[in-house]
PDB file of N, CA and C in Angstrom:
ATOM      1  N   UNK A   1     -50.830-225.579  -7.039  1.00  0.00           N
ATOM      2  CA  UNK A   1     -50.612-224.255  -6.484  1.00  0.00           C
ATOM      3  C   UNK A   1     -49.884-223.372  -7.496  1.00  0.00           C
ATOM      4  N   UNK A   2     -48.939-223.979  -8.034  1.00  0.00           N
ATOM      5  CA  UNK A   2     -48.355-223.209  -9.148  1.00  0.00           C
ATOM      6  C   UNK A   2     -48.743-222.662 -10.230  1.00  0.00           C
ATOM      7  N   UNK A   3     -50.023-223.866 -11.199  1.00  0.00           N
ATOM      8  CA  UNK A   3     -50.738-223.161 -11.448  1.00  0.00           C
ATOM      9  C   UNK A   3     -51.670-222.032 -11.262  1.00  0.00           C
ATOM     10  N   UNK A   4     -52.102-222.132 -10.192  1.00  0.00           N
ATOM     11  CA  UNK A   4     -52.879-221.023  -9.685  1.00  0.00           C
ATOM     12  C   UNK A   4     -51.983-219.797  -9.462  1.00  0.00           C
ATOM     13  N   UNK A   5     -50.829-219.868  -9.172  1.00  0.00           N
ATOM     14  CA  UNK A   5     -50.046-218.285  -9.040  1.00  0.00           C
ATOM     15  C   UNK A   5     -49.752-218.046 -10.563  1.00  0.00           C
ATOM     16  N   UNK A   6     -49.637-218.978 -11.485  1.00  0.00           N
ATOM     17  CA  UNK A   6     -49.385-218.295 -12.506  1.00  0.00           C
ATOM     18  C   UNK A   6     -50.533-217.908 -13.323  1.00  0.00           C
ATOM     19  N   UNK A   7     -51.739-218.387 -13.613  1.00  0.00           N
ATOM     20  CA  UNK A   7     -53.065-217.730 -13.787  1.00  0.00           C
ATOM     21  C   UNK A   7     -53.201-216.356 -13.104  1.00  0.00           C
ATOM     22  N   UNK A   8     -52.416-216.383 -11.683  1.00  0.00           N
ATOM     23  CA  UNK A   8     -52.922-214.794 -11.650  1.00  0.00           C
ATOM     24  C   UNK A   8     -52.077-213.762 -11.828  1.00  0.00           C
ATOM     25  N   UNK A   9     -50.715-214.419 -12.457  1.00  0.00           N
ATOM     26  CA  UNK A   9     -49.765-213.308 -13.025  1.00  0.00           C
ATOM     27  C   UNK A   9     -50.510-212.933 -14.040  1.00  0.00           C
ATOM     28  N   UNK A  10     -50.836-213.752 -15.128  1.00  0.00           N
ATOM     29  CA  UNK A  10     -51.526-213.892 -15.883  1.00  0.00           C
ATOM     30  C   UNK A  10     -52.610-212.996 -15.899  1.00  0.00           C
ATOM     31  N   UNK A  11     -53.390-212.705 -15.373  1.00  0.00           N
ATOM     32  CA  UNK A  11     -54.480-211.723 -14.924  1.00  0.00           C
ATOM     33  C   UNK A  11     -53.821-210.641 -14.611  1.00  0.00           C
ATOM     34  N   UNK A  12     -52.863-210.102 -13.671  1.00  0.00           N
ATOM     35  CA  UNK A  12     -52.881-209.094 -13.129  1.00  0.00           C
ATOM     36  C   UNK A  12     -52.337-208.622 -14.823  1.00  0.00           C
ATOM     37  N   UNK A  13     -51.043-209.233 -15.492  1.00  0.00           N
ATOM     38  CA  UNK A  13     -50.500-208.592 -16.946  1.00  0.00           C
ATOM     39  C   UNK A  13     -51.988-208.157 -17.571  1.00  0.00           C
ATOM     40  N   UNK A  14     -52.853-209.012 -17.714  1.00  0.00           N
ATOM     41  CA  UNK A  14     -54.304-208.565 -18.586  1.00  0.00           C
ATOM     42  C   UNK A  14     -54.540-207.505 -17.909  1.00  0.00           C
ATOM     43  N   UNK A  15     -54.941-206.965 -16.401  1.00  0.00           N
ATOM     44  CA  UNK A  15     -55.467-206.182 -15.829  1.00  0.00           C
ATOM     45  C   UNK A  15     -54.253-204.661 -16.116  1.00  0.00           C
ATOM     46  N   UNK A  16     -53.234-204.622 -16.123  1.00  0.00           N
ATOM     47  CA  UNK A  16     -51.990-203.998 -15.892  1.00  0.00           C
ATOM     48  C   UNK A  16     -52.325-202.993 -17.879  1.00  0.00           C
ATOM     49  N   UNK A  17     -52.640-204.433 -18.398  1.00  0.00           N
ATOM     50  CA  UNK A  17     -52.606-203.822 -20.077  1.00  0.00           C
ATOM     51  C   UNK A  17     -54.098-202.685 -19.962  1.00  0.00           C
ATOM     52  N   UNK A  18     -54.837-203.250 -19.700  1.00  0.00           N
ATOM     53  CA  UNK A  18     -56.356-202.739 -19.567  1.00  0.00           C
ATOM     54  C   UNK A  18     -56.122-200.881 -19.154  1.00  0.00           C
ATOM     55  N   UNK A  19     -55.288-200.917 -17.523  1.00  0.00           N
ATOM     56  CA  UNK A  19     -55.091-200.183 -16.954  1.00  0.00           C
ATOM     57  C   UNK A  19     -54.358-198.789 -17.949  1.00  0.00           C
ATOM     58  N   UNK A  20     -53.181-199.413 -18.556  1.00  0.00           N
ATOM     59  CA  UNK A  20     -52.557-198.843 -19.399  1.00  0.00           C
ATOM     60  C   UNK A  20     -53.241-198.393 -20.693  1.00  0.00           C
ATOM     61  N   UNK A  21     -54.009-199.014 -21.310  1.00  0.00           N
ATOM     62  CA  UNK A  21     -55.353-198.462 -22.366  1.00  0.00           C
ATOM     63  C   UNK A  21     -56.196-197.570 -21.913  1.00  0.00           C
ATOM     64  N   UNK A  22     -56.807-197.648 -20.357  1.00  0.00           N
ATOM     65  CA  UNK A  22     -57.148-196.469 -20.193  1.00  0.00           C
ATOM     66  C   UNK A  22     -56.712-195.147 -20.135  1.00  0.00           C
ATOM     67  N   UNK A  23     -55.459-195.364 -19.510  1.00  0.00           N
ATOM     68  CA  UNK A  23     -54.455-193.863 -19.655  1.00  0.00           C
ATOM     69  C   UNK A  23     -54.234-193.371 -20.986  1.00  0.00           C
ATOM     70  N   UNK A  24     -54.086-194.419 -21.988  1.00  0.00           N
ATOM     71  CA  UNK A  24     -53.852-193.748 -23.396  1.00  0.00           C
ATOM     72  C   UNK A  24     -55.091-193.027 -23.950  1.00  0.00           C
ATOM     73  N   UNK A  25     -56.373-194.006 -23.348  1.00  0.00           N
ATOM     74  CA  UNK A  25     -57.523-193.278 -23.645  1.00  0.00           C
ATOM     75  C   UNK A  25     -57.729-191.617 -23.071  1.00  0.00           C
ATOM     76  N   UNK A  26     -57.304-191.922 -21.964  1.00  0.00           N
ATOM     77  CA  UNK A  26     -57.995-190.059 -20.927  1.00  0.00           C
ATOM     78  C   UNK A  26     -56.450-189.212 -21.640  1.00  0.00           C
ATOM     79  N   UNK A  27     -55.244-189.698 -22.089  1.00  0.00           N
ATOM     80  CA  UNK A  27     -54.490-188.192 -22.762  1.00  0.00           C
ATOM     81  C   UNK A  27     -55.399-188.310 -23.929  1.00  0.00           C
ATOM     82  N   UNK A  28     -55.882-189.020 -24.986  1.00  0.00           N
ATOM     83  CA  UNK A  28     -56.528-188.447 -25.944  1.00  0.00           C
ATOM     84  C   UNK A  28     -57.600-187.837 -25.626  1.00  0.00           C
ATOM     85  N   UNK A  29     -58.468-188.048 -24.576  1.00  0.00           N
ATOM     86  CA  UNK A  29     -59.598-187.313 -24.388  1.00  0.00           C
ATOM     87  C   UNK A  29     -59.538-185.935 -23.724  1.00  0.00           C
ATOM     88  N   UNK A  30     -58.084-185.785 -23.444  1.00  0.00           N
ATOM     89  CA  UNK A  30     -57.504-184.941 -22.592  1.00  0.00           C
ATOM     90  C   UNK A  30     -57.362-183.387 -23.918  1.00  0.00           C
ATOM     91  N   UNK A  31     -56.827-184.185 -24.766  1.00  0.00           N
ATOM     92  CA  UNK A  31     -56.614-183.067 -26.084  1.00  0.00           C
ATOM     93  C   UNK A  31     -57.711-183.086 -26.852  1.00  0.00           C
ATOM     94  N   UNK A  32     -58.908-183.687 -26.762  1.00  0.00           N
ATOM     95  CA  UNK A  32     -60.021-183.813 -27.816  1.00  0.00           C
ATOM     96  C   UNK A  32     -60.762-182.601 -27.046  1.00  0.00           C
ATOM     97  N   UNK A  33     -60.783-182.187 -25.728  1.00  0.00           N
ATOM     98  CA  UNK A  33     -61.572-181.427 -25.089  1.00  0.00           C
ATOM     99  C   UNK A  33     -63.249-182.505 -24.468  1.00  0.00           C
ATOM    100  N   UNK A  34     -63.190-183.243 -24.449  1.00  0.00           N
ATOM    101  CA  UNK A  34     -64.090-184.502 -23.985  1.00  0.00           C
ATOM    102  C   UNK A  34     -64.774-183.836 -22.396  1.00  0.00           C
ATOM    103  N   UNK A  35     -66.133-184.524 -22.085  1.00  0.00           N
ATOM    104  CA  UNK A  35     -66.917-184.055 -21.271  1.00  0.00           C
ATOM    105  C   UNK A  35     -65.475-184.790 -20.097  1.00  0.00           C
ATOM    106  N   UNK A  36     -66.049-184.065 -18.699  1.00  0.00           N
ATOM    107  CA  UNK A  36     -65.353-184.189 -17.416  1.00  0.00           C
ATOM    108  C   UNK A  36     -65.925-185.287 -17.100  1.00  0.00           C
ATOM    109  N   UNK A  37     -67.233-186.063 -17.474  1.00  0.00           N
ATOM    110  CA  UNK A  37     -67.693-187.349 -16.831  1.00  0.00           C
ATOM    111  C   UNK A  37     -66.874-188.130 -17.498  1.00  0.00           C
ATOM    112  N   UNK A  38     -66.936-188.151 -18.705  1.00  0.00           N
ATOM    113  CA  UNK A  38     -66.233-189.154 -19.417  1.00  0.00           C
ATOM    114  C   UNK A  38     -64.927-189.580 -18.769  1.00  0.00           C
ATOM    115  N   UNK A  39     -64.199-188.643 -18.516  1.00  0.00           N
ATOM    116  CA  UNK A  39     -62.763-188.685 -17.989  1.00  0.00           C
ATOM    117  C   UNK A  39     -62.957-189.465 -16.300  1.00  0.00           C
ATOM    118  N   UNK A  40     -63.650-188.612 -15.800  1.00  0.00           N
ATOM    119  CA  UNK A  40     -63.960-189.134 -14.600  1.00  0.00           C
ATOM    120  C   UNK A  40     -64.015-190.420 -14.268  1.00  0.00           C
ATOM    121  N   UNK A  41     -64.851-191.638 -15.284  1.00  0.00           N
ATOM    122  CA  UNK A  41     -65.695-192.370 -15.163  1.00  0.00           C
ATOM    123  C   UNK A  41     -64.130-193.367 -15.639  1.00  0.00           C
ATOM    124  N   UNK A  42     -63.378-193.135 -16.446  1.00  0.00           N
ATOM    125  CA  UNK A  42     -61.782-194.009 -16.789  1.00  0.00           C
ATOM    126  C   UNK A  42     -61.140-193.388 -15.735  1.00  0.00           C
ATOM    127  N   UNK A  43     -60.881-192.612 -15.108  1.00  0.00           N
ATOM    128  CA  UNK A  43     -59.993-192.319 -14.180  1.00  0.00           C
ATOM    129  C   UNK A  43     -60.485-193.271 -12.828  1.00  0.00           C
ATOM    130  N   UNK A  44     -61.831-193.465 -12.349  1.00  0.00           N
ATOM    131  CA  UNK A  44     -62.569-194.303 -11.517  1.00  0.00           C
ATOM    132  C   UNK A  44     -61.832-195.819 -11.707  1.00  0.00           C
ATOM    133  N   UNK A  45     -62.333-196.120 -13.384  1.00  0.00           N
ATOM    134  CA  UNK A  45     -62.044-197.390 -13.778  1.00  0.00           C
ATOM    135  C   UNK A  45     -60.478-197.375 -13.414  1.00  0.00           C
ATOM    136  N   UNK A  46     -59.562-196.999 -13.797  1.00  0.00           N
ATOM    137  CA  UNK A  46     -58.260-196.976 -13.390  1.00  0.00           C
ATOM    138  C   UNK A  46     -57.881-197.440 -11.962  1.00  0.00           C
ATOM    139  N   UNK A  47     -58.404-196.289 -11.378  1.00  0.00           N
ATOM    140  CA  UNK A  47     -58.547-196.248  -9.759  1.00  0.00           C
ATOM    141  C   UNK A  47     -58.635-197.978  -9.315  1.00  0.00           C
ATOM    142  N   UNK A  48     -59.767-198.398  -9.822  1.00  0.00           N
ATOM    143  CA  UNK A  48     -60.475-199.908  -9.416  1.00  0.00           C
ATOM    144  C   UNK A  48     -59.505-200.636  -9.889  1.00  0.00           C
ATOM    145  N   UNK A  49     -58.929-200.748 -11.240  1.00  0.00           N
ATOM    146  CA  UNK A  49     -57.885-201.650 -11.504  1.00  0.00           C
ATOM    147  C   UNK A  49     -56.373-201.871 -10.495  1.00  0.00           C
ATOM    148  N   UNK A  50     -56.366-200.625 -10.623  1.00  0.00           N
ATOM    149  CA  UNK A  50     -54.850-200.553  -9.718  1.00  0.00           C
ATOM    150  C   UNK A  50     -55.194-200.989  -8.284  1.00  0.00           C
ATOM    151  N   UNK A  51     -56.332-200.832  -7.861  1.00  0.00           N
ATOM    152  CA  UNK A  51     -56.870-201.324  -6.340  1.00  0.00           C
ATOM    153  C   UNK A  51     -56.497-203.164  -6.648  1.00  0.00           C
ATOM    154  N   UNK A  52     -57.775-203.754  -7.443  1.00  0.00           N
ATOM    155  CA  UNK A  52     -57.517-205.031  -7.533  1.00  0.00           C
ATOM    156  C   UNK A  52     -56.237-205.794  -7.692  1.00  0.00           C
ATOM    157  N   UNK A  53     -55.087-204.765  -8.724  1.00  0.00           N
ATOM    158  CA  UNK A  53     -53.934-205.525  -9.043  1.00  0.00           C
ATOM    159  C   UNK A  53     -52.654-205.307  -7.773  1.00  0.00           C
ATOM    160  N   UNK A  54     -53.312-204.723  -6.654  1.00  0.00           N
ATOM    161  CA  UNK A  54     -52.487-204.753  -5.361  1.00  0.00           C
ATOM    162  C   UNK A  54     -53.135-205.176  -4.707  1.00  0.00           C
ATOM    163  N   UNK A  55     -53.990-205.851  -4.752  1.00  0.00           N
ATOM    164  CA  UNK A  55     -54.393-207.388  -4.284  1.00  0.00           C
ATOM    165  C   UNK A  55     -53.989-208.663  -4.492  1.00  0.00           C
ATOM    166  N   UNK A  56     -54.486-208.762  -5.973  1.00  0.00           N
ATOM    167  CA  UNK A  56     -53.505-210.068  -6.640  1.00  0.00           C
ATOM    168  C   UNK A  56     -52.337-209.944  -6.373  1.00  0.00           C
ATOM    169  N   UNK A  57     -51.527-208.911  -6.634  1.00  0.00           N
ATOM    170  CA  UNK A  57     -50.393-208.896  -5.922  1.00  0.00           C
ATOM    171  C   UNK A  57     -49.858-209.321  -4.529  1.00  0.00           C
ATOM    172  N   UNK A  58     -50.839-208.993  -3.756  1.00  0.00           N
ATOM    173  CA  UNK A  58     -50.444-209.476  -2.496  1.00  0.00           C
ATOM    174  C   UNK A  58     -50.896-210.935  -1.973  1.00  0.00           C
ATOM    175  N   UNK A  59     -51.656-211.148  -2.832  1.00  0.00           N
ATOM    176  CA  UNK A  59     -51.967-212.869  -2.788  1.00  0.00           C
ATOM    177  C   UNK A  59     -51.314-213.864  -3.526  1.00  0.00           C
ATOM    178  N   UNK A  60     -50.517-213.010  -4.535  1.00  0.00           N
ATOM    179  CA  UNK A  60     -49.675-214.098  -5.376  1.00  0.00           C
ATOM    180  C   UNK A  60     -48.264-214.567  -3.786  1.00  0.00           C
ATOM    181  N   UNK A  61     -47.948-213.307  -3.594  1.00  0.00           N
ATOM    182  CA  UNK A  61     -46.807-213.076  -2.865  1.00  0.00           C
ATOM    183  C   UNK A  61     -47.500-214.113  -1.029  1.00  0.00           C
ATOM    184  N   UNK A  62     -48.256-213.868  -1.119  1.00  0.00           N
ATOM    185  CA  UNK A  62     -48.806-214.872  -0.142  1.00  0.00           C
ATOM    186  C   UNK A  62     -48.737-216.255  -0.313  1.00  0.00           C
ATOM    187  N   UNK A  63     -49.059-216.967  -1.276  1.00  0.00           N
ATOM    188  CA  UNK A  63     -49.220-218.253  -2.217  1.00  0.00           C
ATOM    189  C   UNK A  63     -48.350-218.457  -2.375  1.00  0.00           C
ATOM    190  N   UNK A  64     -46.994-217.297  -3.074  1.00  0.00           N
ATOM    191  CA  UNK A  64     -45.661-218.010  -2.845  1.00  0.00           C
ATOM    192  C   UNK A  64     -44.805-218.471  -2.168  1.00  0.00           C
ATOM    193  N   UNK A  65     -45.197-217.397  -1.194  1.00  0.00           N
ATOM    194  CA  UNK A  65     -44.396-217.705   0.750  1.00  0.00           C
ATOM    195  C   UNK A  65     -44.452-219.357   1.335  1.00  0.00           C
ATOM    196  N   UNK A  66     -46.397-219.419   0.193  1.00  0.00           N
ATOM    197  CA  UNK A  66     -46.913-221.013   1.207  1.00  0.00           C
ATOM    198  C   UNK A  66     -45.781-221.963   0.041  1.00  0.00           C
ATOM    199  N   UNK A  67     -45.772-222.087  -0.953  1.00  0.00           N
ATOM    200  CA  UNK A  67     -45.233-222.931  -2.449  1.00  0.00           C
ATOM    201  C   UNK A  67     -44.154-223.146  -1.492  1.00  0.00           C
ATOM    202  N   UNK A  68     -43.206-222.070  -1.117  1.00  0.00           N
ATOM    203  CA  UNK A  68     -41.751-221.906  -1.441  1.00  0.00           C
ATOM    204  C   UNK A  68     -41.602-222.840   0.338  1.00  0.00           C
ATOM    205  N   UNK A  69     -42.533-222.388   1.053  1.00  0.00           N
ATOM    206  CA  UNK A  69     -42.682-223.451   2.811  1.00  0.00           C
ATOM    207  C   UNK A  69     -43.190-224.594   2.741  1.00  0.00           C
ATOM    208  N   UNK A  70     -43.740-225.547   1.604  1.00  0.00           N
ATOM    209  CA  UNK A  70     -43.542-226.405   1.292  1.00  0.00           C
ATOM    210  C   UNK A  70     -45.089-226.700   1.878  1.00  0.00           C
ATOM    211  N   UNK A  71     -46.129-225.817   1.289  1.00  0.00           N
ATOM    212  CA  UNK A  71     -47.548-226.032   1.328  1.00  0.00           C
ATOM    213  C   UNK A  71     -48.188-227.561   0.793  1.00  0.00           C
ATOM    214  N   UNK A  72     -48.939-227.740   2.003  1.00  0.00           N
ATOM    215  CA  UNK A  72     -49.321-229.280   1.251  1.00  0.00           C
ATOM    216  C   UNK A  72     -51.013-229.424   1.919  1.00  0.00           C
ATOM    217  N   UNK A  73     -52.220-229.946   0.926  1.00  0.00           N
ATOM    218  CA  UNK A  73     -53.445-229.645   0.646  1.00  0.00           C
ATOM    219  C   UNK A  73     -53.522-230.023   2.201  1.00  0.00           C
ATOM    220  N   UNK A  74     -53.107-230.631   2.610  1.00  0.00           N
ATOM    221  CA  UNK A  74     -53.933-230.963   4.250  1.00  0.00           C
ATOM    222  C   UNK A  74     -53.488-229.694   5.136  1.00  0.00           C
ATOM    223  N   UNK A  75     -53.372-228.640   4.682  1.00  0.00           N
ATOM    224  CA  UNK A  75     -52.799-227.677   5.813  1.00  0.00           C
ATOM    225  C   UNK A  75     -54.093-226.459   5.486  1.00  0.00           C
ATOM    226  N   UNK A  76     -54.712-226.678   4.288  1.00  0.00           N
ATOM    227  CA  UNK A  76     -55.557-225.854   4.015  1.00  0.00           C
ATOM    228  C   UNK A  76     -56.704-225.891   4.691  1.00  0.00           C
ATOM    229  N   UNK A  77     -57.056-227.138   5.716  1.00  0.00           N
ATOM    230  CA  UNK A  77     -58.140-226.806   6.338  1.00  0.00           C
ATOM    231  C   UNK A  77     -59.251-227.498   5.767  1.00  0.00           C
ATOM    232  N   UNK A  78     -59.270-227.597   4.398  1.00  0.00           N
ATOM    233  CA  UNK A  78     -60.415-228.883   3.537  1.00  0.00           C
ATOM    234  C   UNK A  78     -60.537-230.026   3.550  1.00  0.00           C
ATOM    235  N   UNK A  79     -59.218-230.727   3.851  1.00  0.00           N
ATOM    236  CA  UNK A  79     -59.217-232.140   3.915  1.00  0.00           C
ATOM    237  C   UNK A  79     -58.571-232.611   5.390  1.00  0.00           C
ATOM    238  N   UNK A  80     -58.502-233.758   6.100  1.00  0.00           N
ATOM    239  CA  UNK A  80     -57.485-234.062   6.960  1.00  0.00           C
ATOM    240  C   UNK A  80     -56.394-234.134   6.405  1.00  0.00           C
ATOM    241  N   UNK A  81     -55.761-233.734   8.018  1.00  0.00           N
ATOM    242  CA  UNK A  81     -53.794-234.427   7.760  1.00  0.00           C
ATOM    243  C   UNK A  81     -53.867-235.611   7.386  1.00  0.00           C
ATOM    244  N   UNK A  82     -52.673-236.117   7.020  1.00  0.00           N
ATOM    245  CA  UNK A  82     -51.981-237.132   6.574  1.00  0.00           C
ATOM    246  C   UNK A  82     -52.488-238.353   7.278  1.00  0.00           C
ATOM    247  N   UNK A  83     -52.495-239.496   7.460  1.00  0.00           N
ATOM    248  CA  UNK A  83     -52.599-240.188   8.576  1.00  0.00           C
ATOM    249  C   UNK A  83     -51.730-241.585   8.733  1.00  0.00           C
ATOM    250  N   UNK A  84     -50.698-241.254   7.997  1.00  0.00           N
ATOM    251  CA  UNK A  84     -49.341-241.901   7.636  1.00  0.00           C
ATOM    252  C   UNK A  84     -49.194-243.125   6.821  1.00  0.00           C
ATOM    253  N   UNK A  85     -49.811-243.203   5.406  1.00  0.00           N
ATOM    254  CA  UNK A  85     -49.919-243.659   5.057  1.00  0.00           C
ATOM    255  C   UNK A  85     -50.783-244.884   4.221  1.00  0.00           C
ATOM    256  N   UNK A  86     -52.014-244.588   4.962  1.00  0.00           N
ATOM    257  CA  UNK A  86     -53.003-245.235   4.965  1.00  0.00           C
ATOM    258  C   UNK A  86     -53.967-244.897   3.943  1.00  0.00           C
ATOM    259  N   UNK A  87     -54.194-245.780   3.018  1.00  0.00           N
ATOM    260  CA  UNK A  87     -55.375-245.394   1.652  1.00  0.00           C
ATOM    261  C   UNK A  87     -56.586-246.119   2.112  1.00  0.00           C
ATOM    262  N   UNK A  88     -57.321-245.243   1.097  1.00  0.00           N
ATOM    263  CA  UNK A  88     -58.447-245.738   1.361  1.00  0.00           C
ATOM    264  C   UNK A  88     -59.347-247.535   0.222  1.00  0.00           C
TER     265      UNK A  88
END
């Protein structure tokens, strides 16, 4: 589980940098005088990033709630509970 929350810190920082390259992109295109689609079309992309990374966000923060309550694979619904001890 831990891995998996930290892969998607991991992502959202990649997504967060991305986000931030586009803004540097639309002020330069901002002073170049650049078509209105162009701008449009990174301001969109922006839009979509910041959507997705308040998602991951809210699923990391979900995932941690389960980590930190002491989540264990038989609660997920994929496998059975426990059955006290018994291997196969």
């Amino acid at each position: 589980m831990h891995d998996a929350i930290t892969d998607l810190y991991a992502y959202v920082l990649l997504l967060d940098g991305e986000w931030h390259r586009l803004g540097v992109r639309l002020e330069e295109l901002a002073g170049s005088g650049s078509t209105m689609a162009e701008c449009l079309t990174l301001e969109q992309s922006r839009a979509d990033i910041a959507e997705e990374v308040a998602a991951l966000r809210a699923t990391i923060a979900t995932l941690r709630a389960e980590a930190e309550d002491g989540f264990t694979p038989a609660e997920d619904g994929l496998r059975p509970a426990d059955d006290g001890g018994a291997r196969l």
